[in-house]
PDB file of N, CA and C in Angstrom:
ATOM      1  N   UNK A   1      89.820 121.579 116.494  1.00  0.00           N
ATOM      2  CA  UNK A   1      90.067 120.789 115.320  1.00  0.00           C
ATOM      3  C   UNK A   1      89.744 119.327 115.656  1.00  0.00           C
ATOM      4  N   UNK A   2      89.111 118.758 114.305  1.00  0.00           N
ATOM      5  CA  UNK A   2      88.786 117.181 114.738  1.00  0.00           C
ATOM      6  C   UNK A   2      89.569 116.250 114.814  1.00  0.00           C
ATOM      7  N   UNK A   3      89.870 114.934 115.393  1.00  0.00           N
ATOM      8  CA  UNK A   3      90.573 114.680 114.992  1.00  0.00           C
ATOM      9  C   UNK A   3      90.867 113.963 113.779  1.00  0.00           C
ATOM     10  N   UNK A   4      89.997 113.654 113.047  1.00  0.00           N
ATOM     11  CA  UNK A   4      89.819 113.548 111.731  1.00  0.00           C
ATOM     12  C   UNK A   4      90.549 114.097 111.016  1.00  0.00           C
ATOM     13  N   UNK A   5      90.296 115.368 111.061  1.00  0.00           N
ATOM     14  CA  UNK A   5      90.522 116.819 110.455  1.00  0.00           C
ATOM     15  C   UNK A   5      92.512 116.540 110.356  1.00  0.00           C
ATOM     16  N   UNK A   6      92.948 115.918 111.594  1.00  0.00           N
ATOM     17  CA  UNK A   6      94.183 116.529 112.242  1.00  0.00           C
ATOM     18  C   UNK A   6      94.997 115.057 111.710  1.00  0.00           C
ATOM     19  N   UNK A   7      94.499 114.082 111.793  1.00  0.00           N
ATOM     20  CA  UNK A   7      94.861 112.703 111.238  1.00  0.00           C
ATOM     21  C   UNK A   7      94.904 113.241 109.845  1.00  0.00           C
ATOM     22  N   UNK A   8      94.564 113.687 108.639  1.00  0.00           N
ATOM     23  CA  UNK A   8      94.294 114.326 107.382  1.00  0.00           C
ATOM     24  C   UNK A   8      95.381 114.883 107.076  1.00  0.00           C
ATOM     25  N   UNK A   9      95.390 115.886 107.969  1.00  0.00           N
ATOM     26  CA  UNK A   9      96.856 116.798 107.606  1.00  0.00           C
ATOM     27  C   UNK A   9      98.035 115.901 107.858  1.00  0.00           C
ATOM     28  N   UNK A  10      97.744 115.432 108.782  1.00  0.00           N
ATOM     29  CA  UNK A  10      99.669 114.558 109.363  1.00  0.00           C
ATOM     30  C   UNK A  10      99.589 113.552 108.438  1.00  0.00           C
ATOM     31  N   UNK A  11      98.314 113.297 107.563  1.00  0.00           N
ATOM     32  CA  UNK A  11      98.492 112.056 106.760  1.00  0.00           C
ATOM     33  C   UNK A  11      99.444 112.467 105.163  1.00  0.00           C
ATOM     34  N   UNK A  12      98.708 114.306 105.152  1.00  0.00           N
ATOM     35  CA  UNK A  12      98.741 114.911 103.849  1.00  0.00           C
ATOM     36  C   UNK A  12     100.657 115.631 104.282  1.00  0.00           C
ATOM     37  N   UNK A  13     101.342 115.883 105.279  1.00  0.00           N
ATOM     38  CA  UNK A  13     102.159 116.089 105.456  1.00  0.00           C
ATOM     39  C   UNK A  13     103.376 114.768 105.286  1.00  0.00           C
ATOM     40  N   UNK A  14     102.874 113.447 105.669  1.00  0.00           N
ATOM     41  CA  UNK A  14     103.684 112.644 105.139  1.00  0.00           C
ATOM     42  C   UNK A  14     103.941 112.181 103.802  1.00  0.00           C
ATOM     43  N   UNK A  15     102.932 112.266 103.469  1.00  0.00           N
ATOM     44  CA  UNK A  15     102.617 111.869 101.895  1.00  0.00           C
ATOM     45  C   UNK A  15     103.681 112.802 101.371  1.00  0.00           C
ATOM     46  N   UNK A  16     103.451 114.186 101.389  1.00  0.00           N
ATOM     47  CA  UNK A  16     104.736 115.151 100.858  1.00  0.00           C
ATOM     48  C   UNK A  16     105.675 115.393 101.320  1.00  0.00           C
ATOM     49  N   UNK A  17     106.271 114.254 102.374  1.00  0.00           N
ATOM     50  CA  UNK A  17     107.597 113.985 102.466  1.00  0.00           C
ATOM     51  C   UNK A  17     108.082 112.966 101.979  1.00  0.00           C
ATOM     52  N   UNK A  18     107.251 112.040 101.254  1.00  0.00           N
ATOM     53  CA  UNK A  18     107.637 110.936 100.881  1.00  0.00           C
ATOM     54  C   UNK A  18     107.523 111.495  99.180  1.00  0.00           C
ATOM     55  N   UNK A  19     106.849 112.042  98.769  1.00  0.00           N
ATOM     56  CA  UNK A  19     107.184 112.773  97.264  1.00  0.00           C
ATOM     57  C   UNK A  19     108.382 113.505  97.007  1.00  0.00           C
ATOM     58  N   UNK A  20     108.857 114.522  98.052  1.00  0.00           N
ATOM     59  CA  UNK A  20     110.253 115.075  97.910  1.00  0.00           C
ATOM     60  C   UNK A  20     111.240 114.228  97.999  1.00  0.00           C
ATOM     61  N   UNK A  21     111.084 113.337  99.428  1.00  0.00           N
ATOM     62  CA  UNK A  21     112.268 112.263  98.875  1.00  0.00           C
ATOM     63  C   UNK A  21     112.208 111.905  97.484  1.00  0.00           C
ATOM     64  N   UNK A  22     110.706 110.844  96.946  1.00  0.00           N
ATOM     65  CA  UNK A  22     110.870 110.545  95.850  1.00  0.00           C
ATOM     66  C   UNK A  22     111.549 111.099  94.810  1.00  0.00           C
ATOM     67  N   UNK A  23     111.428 112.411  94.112  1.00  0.00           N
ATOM     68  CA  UNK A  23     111.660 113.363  93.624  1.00  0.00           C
ATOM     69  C   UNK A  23     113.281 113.793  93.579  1.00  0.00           C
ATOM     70  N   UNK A  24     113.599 113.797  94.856  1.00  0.00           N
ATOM     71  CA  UNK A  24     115.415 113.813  95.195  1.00  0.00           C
ATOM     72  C   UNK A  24     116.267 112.409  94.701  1.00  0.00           C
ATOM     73  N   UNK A  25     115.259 111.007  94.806  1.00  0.00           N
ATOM     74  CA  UNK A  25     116.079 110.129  94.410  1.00  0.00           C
ATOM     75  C   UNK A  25     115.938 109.943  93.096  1.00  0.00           C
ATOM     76  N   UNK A  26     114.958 110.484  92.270  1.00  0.00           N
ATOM     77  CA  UNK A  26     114.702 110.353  90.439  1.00  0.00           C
ATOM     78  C   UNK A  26     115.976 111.361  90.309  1.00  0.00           C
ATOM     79  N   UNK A  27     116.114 112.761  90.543  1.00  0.00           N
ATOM     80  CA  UNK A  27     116.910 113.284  90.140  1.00  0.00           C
ATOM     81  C   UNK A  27     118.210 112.813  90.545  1.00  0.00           C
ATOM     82  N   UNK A  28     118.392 111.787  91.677  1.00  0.00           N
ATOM     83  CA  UNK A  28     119.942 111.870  91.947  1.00  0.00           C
ATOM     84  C   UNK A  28     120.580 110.277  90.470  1.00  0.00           C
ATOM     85  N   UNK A  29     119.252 109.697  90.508  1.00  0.00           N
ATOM     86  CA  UNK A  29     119.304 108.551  89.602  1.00  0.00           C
ATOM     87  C   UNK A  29     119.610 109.032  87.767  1.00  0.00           C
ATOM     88  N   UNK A  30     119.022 110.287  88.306  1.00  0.00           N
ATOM     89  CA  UNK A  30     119.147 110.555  86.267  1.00  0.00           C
ATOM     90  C   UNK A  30     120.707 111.440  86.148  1.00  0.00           C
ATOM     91  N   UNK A  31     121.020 111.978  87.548  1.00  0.00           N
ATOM     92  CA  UNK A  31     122.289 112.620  87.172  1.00  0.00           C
ATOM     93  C   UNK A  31     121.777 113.996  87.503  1.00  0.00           C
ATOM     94  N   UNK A  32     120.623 114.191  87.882  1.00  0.00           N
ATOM     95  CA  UNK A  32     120.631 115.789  87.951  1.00  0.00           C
ATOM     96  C   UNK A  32     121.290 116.078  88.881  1.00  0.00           C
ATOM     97  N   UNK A  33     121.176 117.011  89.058  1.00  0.00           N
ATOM     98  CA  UNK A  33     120.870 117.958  90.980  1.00  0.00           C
ATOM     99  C   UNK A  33     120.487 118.545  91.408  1.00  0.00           C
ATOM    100  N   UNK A  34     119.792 117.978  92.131  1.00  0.00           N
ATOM    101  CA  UNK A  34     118.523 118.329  93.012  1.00  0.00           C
ATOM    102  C   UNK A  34     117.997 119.659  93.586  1.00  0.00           C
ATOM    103  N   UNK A  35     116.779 120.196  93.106  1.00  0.00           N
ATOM    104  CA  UNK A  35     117.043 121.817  93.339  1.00  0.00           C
ATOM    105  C   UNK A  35     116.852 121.531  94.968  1.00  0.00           C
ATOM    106  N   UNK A  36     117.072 122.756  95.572  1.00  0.00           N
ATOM    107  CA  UNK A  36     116.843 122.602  97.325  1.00  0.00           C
ATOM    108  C   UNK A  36     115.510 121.988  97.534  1.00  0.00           C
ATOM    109  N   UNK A  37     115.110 121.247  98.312  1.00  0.00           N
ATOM    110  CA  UNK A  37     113.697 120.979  98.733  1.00  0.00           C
ATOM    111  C   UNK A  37     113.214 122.177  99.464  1.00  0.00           C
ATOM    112  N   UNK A  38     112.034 122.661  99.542  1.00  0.00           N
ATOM    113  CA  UNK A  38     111.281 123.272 100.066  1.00  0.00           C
ATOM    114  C   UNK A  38     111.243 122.413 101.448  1.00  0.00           C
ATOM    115  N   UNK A  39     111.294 123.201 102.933  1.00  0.00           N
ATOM    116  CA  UNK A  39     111.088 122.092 104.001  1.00  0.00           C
ATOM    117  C   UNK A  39     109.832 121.526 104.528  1.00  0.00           C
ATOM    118  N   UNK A  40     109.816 120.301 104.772  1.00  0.00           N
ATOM    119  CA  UNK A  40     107.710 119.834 104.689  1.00  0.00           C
ATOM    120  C   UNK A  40     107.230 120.806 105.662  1.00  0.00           C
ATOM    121  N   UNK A  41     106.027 120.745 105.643  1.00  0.00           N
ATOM    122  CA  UNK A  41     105.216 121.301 106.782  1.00  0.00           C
ATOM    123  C   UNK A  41     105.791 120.668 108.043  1.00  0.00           C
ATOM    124  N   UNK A  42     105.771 121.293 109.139  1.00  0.00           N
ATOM    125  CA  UNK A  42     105.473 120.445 110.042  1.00  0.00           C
ATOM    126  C   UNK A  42     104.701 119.577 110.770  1.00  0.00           C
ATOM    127  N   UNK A  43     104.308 118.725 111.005  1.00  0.00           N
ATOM    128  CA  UNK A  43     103.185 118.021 111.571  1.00  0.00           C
ATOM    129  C   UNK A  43     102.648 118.372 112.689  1.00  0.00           C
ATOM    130  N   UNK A  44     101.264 117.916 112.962  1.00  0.00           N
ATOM    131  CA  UNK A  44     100.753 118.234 113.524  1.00  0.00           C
ATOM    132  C   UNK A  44     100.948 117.866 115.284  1.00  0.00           C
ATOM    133  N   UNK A  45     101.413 116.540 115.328  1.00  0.00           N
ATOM    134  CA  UNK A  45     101.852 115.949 116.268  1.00  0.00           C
ATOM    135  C   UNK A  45     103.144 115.155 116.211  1.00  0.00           C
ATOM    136  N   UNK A  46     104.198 115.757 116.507  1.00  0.00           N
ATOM    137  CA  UNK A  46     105.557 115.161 116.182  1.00  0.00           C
ATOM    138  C   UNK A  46     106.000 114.097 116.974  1.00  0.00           C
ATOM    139  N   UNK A  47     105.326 114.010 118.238  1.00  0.00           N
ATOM    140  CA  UNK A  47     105.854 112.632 118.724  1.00  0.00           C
ATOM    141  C   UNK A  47     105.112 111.422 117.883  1.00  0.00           C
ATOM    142  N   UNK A  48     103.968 111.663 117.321  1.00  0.00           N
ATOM    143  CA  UNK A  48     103.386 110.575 116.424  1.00  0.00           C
ATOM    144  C   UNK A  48     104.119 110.132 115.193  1.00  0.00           C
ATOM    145  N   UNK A  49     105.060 111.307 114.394  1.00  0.00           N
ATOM    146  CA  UNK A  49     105.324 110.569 112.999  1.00  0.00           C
ATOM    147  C   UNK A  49     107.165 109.673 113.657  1.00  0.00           C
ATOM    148  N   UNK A  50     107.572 109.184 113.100  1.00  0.00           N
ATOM    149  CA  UNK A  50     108.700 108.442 112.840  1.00  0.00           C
ATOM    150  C   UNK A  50     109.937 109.206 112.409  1.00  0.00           C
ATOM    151  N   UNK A  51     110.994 109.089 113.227  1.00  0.00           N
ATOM    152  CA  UNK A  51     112.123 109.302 112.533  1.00  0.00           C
ATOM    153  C   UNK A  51     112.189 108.749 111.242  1.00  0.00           C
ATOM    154  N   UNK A  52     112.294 109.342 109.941  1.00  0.00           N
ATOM    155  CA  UNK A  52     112.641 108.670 108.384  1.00  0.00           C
ATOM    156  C   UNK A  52     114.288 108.177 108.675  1.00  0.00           C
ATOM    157  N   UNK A  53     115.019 108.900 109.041  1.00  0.00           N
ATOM    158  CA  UNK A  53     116.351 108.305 108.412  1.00  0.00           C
ATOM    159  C   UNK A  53     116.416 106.758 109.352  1.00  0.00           C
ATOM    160  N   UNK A  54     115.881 106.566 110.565  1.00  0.00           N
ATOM    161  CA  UNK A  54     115.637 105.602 111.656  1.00  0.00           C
ATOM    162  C   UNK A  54     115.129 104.499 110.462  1.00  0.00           C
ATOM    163  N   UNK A  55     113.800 104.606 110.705  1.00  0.00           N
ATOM    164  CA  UNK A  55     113.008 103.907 109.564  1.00  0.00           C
ATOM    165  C   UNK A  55     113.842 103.152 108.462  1.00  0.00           C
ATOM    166  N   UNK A  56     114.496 103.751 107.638  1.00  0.00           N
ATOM    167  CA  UNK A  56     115.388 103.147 106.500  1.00  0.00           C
ATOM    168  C   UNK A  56     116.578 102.603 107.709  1.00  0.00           C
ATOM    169  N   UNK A  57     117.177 102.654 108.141  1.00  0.00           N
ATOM    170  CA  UNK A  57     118.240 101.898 108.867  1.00  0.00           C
ATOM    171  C   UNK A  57     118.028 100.827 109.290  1.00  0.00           C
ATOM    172  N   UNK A  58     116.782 100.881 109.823  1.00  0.00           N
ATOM    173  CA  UNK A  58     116.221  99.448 110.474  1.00  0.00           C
ATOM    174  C   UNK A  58     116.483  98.245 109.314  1.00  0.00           C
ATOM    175  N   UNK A  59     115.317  98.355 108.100  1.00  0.00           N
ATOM    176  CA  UNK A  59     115.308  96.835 107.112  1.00  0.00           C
ATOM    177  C   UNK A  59     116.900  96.786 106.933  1.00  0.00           C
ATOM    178  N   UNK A  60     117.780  97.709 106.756  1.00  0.00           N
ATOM    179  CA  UNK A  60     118.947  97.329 106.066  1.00  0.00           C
ATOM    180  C   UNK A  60     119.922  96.525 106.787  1.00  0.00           C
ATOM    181  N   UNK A  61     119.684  97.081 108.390  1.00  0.00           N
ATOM    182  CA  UNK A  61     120.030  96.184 109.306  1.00  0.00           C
ATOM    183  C   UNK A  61     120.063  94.953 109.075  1.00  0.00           C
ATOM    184  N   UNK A  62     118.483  94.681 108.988  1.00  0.00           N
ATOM    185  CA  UNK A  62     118.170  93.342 109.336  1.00  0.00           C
ATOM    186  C   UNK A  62     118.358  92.398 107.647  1.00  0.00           C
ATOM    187  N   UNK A  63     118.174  93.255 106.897  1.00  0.00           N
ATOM    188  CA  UNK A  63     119.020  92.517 105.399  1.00  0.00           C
ATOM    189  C   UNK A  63     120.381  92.122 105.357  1.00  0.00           C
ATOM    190  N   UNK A  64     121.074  92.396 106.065  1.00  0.00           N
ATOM    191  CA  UNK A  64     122.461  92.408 105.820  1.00  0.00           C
ATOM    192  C   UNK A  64     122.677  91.421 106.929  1.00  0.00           C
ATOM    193  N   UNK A  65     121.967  90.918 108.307  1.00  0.00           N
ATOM    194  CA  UNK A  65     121.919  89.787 109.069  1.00  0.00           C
ATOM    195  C   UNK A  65     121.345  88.570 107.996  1.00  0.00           C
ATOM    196  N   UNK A  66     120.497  88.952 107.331  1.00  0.00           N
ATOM    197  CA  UNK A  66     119.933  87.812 106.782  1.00  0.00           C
ATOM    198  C   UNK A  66     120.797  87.644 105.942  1.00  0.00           C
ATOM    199  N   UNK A  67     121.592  87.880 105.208  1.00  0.00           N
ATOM    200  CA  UNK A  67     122.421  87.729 104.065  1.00  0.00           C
ATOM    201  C   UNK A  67     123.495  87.348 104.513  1.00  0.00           C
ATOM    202  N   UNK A  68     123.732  87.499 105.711  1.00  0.00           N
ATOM    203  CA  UNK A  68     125.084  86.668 106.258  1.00  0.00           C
ATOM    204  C   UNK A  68     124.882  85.248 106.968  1.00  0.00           C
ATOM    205  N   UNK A  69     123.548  85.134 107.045  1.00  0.00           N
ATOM    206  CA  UNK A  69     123.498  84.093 107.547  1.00  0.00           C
ATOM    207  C   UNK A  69     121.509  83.263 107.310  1.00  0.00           C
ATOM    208  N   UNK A  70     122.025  82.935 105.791  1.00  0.00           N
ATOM    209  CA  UNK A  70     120.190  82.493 105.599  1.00  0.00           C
ATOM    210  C   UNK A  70     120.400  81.011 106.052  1.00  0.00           C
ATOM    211  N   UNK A  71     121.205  80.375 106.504  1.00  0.00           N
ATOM    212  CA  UNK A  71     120.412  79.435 107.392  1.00  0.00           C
ATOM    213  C   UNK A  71     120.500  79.121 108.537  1.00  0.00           C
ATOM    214  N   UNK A  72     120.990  80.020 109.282  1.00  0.00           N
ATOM    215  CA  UNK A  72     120.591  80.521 110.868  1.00  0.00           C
ATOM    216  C   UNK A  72     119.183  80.698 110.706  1.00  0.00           C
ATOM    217  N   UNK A  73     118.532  81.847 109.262  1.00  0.00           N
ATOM    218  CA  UNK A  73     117.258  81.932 109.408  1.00  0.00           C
ATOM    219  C   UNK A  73     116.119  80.900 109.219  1.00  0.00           C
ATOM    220  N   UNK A  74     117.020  80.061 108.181  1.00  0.00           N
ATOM    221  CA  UNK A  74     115.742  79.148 107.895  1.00  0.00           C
ATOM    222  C   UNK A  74     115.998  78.245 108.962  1.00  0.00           C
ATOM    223  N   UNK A  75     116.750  77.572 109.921  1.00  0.00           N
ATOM    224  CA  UNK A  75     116.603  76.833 110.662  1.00  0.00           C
ATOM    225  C   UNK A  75     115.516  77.668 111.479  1.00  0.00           C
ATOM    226  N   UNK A  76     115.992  79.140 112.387  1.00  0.00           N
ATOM    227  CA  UNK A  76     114.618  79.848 113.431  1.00  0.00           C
ATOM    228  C   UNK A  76     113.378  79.623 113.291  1.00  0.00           C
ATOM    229  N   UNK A  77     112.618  79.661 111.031  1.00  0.00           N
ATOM    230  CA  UNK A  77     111.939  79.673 110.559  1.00  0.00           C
ATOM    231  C   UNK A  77     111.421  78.443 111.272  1.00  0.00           C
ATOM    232  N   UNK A  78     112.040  77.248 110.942  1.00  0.00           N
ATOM    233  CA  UNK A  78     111.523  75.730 110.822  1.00  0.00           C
ATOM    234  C   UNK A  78     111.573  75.790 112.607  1.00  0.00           C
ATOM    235  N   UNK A  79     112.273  75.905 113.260  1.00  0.00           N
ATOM    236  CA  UNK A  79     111.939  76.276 114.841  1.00  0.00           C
ATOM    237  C   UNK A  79     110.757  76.553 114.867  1.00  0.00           C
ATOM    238  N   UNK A  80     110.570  77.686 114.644  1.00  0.00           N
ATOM    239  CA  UNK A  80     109.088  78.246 115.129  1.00  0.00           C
ATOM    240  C   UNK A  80     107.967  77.682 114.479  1.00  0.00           C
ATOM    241  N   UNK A  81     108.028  77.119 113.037  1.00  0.00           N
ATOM    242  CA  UNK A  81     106.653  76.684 112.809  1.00  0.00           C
ATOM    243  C   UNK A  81     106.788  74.843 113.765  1.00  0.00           C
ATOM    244  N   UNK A  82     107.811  74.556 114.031  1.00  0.00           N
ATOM    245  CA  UNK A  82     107.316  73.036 114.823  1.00  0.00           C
ATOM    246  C   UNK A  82     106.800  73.588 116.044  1.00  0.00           C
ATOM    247  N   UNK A  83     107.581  74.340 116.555  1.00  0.00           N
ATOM    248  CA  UNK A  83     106.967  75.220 118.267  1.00  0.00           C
ATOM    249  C   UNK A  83     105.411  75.553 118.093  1.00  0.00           C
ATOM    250  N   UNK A  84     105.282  75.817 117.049  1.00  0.00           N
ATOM    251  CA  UNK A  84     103.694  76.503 116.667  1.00  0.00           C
ATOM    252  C   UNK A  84     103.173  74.986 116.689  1.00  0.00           C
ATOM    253  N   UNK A  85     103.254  74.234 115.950  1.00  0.00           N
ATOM    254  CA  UNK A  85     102.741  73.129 115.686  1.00  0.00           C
ATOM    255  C   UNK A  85     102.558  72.326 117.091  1.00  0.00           C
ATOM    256  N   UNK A  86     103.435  72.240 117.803  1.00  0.00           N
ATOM    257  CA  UNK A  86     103.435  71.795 119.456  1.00  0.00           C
ATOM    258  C   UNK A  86     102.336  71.957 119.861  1.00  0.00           C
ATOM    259  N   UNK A  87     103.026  73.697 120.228  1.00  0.00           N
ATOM    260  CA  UNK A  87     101.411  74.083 120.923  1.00  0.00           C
ATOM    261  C   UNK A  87     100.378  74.331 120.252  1.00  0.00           C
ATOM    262  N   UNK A  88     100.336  73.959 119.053  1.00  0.00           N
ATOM    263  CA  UNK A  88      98.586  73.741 118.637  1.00  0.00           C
ATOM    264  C   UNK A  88      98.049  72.135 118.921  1.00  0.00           C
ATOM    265  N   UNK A  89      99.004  71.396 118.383  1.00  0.00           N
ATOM    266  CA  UNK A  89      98.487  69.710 118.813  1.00  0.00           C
ATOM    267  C   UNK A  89      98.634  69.471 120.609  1.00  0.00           C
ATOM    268  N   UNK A  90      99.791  70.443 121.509  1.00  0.00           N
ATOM    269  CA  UNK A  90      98.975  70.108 122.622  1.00  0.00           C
ATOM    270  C   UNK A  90      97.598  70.764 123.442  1.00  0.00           C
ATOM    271  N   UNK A  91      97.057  71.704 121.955  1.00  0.00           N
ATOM    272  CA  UNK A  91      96.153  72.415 122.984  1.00  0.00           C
ATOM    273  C   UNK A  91      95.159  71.379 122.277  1.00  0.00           C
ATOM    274  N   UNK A  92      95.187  70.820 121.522  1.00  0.00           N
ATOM    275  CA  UNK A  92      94.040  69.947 120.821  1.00  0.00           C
ATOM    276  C   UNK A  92      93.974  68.861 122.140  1.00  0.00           C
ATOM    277  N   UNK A  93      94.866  68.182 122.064  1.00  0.00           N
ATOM    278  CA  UNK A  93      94.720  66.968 123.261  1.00  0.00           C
ATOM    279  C   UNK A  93      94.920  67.787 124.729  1.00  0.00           C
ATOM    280  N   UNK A  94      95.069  68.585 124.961  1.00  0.00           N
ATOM    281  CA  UNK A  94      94.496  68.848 126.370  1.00  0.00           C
ATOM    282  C   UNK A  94      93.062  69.522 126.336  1.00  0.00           C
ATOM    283  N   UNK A  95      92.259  70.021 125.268  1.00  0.00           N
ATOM    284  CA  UNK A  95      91.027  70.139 125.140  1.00  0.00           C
ATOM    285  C   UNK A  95      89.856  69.034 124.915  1.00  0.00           C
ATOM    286  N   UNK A  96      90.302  67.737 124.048  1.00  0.00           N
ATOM    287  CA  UNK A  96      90.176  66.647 124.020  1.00  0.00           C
ATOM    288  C   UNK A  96      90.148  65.542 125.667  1.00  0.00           C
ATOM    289  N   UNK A  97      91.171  66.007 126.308  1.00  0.00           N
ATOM    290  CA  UNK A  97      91.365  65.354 127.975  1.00  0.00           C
ATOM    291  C   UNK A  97      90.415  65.932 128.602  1.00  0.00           C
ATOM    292  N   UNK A  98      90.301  67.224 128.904  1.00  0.00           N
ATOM    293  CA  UNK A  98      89.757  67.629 129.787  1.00  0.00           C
ATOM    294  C   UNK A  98      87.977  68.141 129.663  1.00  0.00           C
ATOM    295  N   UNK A  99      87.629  68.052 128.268  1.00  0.00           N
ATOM    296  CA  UNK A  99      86.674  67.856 128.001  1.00  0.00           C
ATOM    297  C   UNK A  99      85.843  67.308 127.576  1.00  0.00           C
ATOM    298  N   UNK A 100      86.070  66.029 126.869  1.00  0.00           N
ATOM    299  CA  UNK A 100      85.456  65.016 126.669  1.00  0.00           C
ATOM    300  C   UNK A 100      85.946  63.752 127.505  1.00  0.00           C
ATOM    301  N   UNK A 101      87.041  63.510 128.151  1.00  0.00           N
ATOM    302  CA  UNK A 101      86.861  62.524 129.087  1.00  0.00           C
ATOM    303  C   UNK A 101      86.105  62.696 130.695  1.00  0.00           C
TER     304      UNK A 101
END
């Protein structure tokens, strides 16, 4: 099998895990309940796809840091773009020193 071929399927196997979720959260939103899901295929290479429930834990994590503290963030923000700014104006004048003087 190519790997083309094999990238295709693990692509076409996520896709229809992300429709059944979809599908489970319309019905849990309208009040239905949810007939059983059918279980996805399995993939082709399982150390390649991602834990899903992992995946969603992560942003919420990091939403709920940011929401406790947005200006811890915007100060880091303004940190890093002067740090950036540093080392771009000192790579200008040490390219400026060492090559044109």
């Amino acid at each position: 099998m190519s790997d083309r071929l094999s990238e295709l399927r693990r692509q076409r196997a996520l896709v229809a895990e992300q429709l059944a979720w979809l599908d489970r959260e319309i019905a849990a939103a309208a009040g239905e309940t949810p007939a059983s899901p059918a279980p996805p295929p399995p993939p082709a290479d399982p150390s390649r796809v991602p834990d899903p429930p992992a995946a969603e834990e992560i942003p919420a994590e990091f939403r709920t840091e940011a929401e406790r503290s947005p200006d811890k963030m915007r100060r880091g923000c303004l940190w890093s773009f002067a740090a950036s700014m540093t080392f771009l104006i000192l790579g200008v004048v040490a390219v400026y020193w060492l090559h044109y003087r």
